[in-house]
N, C-alpha and C. Protein backbone atom coordinates (compact mmCIF):
# COMPACT_ATOMS: atom_id res chain seq x y z
N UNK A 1 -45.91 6.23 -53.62
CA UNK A 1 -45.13 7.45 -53.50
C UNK A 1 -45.99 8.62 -53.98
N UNK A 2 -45.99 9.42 -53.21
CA UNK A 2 -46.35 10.96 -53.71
C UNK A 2 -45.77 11.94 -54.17
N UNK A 3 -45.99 11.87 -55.68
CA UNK A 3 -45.44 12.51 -56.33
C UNK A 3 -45.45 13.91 -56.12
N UNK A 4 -46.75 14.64 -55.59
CA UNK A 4 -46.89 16.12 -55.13
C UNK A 4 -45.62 16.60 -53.81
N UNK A 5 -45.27 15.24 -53.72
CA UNK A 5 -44.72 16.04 -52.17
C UNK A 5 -43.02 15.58 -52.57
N UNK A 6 -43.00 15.40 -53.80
CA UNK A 6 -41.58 15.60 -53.80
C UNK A 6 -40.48 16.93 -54.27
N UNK A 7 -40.06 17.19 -53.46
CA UNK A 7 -38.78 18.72 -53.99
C UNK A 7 -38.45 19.47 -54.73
N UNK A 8 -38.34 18.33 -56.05
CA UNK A 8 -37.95 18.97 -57.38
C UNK A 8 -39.49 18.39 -58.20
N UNK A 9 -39.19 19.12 -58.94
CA UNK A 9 -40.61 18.70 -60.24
C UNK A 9 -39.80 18.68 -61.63
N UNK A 10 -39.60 17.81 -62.25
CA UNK A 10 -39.27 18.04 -63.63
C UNK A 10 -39.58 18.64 -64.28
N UNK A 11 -41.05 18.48 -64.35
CA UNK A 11 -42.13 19.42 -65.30
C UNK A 11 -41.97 20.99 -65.18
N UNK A 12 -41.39 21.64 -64.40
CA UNK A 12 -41.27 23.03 -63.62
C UNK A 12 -40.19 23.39 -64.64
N UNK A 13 -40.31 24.49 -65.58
CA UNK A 13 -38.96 24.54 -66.72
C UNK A 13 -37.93 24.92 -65.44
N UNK A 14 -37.80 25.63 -64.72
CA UNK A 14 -36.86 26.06 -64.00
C UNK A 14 -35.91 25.19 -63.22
N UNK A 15 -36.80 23.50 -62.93
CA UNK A 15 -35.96 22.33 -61.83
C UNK A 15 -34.22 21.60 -62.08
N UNK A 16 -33.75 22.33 -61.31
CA UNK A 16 -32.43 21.33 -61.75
C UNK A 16 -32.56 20.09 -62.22
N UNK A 17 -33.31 19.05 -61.84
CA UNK A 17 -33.63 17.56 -62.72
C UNK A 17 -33.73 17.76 -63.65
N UNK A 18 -34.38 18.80 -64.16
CA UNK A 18 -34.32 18.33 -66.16
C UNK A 18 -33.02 18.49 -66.78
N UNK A 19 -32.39 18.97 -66.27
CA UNK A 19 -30.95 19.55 -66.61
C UNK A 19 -30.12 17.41 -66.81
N UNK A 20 -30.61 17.58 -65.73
CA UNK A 20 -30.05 16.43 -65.41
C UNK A 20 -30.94 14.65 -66.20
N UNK A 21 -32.00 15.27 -66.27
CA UNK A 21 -32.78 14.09 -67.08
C UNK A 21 -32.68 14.42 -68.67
N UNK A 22 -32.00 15.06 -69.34
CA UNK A 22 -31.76 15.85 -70.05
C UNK A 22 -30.41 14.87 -70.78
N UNK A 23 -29.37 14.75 -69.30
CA UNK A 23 -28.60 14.39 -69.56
C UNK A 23 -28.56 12.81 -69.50
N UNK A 24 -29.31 12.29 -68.75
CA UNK A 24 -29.25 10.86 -68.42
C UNK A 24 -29.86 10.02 -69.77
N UNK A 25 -30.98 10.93 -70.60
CA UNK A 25 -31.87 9.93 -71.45
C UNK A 25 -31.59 10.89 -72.71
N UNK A 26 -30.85 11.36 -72.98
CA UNK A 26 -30.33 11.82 -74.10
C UNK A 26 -29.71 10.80 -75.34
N UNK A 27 -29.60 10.39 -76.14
CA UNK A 27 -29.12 9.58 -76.94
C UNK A 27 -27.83 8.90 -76.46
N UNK A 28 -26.27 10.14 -76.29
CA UNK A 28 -25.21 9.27 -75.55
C UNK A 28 -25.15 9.50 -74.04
N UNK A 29 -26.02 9.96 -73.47
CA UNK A 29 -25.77 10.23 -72.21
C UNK A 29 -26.23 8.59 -71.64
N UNK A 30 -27.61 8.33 -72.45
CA UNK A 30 -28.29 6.84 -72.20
C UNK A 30 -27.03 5.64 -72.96
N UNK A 31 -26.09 5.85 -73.39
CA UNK A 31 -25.32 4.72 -74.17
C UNK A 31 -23.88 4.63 -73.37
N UNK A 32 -24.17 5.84 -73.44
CA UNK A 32 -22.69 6.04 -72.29
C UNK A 32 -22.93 5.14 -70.78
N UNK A 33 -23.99 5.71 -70.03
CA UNK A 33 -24.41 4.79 -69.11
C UNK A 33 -24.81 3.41 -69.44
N UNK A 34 -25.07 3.01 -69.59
CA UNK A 34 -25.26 1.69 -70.39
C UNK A 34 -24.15 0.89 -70.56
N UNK A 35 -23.54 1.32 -71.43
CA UNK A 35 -22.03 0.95 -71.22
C UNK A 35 -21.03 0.91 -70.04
N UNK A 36 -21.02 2.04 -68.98
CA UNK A 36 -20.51 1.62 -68.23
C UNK A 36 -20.98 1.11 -67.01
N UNK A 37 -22.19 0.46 -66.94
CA UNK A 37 -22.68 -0.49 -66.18
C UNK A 37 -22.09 -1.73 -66.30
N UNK A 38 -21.37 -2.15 -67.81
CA UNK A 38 -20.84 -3.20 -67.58
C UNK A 38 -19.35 -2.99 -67.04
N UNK A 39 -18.65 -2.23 -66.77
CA UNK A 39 -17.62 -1.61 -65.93
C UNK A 39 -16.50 -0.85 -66.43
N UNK A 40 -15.62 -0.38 -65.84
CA UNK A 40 -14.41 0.69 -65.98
C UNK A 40 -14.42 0.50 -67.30
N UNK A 41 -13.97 1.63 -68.15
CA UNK A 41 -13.97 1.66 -69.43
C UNK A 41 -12.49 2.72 -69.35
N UNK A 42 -11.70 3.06 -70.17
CA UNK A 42 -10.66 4.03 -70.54
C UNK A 42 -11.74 4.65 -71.92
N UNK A 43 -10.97 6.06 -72.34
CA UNK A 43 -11.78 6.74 -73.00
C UNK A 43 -12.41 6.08 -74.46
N UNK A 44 -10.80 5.82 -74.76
CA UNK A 44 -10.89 5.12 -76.30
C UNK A 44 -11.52 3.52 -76.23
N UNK A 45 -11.68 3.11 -75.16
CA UNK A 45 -12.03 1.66 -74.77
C UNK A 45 -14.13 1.92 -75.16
N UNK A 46 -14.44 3.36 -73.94
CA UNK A 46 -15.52 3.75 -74.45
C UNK A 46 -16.52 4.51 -75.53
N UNK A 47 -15.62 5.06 -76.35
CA UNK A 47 -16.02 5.46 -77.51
C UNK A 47 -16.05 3.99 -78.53
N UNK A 48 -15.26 2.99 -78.35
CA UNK A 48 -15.70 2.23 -79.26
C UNK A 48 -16.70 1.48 -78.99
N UNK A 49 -17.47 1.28 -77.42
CA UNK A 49 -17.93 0.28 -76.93
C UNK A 49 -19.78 1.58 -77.46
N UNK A 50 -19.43 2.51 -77.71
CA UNK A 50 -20.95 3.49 -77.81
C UNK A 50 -20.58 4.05 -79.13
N UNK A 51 -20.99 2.64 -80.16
CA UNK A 51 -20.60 3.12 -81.21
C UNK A 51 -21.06 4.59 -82.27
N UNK A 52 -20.44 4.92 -82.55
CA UNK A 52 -20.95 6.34 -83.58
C UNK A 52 -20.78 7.33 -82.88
N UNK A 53 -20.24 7.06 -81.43
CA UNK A 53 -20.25 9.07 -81.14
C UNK A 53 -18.52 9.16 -81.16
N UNK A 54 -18.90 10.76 -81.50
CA UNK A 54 -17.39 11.56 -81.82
C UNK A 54 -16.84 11.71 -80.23
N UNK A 55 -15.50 12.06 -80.62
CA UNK A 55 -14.96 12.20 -79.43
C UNK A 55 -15.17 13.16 -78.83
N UNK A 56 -15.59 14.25 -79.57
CA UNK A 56 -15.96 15.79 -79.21
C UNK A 56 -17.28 15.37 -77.72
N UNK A 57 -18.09 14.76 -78.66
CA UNK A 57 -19.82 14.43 -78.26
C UNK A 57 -19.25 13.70 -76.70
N UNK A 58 -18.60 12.02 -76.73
CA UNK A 58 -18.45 11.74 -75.95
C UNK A 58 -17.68 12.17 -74.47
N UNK A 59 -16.90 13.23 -74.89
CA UNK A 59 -16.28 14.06 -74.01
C UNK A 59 -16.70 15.10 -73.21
N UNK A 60 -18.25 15.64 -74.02
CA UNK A 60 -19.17 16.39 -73.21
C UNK A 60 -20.06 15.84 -72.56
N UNK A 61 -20.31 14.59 -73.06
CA UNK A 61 -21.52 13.60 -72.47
C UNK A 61 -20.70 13.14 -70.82
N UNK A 62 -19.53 12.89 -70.53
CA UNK A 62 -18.71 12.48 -69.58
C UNK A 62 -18.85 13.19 -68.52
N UNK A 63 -18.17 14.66 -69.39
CA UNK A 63 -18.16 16.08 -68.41
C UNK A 63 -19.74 16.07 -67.57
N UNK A 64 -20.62 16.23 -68.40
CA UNK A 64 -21.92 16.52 -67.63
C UNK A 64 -22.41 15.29 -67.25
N UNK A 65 -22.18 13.89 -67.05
CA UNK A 65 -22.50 13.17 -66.36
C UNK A 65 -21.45 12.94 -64.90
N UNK A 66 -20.40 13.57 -65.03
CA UNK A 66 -19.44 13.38 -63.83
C UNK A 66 -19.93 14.63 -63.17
N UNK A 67 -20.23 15.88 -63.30
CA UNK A 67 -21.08 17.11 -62.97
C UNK A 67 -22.23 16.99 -62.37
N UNK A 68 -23.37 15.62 -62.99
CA UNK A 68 -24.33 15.49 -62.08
C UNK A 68 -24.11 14.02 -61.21
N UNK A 69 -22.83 13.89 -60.99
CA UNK A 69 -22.35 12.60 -59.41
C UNK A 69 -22.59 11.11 -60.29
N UNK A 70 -22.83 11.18 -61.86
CA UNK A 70 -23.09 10.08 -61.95
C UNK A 70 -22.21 9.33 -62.43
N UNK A 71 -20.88 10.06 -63.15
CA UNK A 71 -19.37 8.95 -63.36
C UNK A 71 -18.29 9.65 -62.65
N UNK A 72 -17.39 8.39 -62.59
CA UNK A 72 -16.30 8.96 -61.60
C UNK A 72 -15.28 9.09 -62.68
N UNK A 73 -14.49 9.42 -62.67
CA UNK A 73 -13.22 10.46 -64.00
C UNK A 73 -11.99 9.72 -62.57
N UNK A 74 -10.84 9.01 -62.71
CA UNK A 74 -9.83 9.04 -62.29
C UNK A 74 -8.81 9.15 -63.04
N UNK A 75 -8.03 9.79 -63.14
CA UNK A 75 -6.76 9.82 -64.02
C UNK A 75 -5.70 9.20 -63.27
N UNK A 76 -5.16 8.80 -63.40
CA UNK A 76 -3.61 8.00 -63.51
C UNK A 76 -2.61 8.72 -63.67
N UNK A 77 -1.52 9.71 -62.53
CA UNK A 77 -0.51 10.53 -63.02
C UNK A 77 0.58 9.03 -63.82
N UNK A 78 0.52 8.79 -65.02
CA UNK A 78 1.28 8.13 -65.73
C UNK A 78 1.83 8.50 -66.82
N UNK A 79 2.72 8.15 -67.76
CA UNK A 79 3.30 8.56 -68.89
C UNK A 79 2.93 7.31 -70.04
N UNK A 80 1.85 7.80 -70.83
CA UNK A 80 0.92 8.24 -71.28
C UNK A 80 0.03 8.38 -69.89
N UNK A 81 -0.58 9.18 -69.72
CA UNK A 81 -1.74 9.27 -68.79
C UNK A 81 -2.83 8.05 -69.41
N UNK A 82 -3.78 7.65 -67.68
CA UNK A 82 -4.37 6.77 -67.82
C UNK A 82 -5.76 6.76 -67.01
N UNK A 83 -6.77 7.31 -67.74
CA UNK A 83 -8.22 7.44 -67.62
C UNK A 83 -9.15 6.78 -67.51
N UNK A 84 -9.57 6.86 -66.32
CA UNK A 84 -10.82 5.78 -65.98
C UNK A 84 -11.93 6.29 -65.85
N UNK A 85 -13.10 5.56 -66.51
CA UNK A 85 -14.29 6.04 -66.47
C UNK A 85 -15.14 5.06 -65.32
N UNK A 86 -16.20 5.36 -64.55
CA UNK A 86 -16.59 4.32 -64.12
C UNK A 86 -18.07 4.97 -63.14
N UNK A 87 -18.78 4.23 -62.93
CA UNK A 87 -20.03 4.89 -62.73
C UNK A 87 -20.10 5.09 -60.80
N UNK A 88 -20.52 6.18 -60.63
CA UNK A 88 -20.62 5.93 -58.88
C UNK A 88 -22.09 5.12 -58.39
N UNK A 89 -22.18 5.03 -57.33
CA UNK A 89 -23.71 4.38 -56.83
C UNK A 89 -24.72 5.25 -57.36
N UNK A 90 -24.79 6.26 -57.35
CA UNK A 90 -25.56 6.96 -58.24
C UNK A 90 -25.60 6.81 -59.28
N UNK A 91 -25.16 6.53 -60.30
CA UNK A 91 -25.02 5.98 -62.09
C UNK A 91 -25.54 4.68 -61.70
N UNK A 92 -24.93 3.95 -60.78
CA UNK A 92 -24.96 2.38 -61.33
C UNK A 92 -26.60 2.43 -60.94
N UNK A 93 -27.14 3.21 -60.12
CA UNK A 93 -28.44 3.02 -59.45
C UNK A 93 -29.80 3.70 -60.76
N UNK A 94 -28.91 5.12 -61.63
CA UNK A 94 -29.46 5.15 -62.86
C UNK A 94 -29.46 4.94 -64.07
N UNK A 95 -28.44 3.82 -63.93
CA UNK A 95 -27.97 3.05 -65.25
C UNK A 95 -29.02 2.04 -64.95
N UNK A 96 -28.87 1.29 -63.50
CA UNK A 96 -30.08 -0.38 -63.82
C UNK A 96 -31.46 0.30 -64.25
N UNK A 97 -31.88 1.21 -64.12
CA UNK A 97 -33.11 1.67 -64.34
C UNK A 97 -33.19 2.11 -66.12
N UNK A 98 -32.12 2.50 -65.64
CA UNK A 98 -32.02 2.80 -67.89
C UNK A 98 -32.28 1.80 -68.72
N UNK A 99 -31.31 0.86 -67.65
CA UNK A 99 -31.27 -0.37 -68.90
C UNK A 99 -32.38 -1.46 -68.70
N UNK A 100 -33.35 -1.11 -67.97
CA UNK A 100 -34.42 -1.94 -67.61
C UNK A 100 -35.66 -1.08 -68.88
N UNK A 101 -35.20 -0.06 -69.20
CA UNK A 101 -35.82 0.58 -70.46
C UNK A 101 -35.61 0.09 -71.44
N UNK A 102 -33.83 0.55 -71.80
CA UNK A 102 -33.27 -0.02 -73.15
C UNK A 102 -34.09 -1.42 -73.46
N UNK A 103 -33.74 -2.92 -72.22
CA UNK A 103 -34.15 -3.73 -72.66
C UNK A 103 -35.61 -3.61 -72.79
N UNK A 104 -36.69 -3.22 -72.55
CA UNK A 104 -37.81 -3.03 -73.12
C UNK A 104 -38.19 -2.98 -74.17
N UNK A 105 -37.67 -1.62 -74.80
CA UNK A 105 -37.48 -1.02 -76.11
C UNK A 105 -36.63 -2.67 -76.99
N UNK A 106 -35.80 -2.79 -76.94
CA UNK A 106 -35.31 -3.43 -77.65
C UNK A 106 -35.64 -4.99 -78.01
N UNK A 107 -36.49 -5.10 -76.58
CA UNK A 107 -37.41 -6.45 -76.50
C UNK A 107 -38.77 -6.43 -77.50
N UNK A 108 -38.74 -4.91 -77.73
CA UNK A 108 -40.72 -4.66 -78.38
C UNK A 108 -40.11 -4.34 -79.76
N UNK A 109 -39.05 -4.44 -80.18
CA UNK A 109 -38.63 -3.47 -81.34
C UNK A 109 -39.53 -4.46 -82.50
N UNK A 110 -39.71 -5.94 -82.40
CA UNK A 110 -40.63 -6.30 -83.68
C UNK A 110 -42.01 -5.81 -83.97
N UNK A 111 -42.66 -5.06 -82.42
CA UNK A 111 -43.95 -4.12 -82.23
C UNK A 111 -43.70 -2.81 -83.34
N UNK A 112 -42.56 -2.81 -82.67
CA UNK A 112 -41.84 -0.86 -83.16
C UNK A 112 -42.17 -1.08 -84.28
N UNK A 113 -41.37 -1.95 -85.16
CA UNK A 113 -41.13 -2.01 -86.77
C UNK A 113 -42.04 -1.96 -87.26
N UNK A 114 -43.18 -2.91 -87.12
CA UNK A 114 -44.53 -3.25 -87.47
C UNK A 114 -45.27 -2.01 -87.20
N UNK A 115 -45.58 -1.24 -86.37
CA UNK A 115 -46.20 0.01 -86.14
C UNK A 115 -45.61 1.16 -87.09
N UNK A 116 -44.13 1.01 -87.39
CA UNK A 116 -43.42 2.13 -88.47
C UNK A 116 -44.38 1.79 -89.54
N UNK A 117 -44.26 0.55 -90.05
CA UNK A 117 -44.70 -0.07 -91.05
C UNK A 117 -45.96 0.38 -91.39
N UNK A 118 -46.80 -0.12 -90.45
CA UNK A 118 -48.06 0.23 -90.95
C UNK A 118 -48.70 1.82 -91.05
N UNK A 119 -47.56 2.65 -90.02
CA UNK A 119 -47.97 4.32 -90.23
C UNK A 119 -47.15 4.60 -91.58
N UNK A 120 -46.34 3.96 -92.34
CA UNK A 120 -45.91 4.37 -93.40
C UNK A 120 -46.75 4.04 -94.81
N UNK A 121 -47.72 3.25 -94.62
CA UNK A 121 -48.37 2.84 -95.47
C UNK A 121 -49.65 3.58 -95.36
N UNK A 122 -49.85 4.08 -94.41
CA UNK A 122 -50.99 5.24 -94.39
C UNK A 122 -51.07 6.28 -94.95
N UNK A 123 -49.72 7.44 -94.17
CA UNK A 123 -49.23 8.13 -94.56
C UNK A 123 -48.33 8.87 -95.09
N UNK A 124 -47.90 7.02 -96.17
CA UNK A 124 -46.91 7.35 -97.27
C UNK A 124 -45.22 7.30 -97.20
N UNK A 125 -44.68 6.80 -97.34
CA UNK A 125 -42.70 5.73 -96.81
C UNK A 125 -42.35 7.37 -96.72
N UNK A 126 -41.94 7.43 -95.85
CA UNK A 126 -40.75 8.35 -95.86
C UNK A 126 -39.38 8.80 -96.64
């Protein structure tokens, strides 16, 4: 693939993609997706499943991932109302790619530790 001859450029401060890569590999934007790769979630179902974020956090992370086509938001006219989160072909297509990261990262993490380790002993524990 040629990268010169594609549309958008990330690198370009001005490209709509960073906006959007911004949002995808962000701390909960990446947990949020992640999570709902394994499927439909309700709100409170997904805040517990991406542990530690506020509801505030997770509620903006939603908004701007349903904004860039990548979760679908259905509500349920019900009494209590009933909210579904769930990823479109677009999410699920940048969720497998996420999580082909995550597991990386999380596969090397005895590398990670060991590399903290030894830069802390250089230049002193944090």
């Amino acid at each position: 693939m040629d990268l010169d001859a594609l549309p958008f450029d990330v690198f370009a401060k001005d490209c709509p993609s960073r906006g959007t890569l911004e949002h995808v590999t962000g701390r909960w934007g990446a947990l949020t997706l992640g999570a709902l790769h394994e499927g439909s979630f309700r709100f409170n179902e997904l805040r517990r499943r991406v542990d530690g974020v506020s509801e505030k956090m997770l509620s903006q992370t939603l908004h701007a991932l349903e904004r860039d086509g990548l979760v679908h938001r259905e509500a349920q006219p019900t009494n209590p109302p009933r909210v579904d989160y769930t990823l479109t072909p677009l999410g699920r297509e940048v969720s497998e790619r996420l999580l082909a990261l995550i597991q990386c990262v999380q596969g090397r993490m005895e590398d990670v530790l060991g590399a903290r380790e030894r830069y802390d002993e250089v230049r002193g524990a944090r």
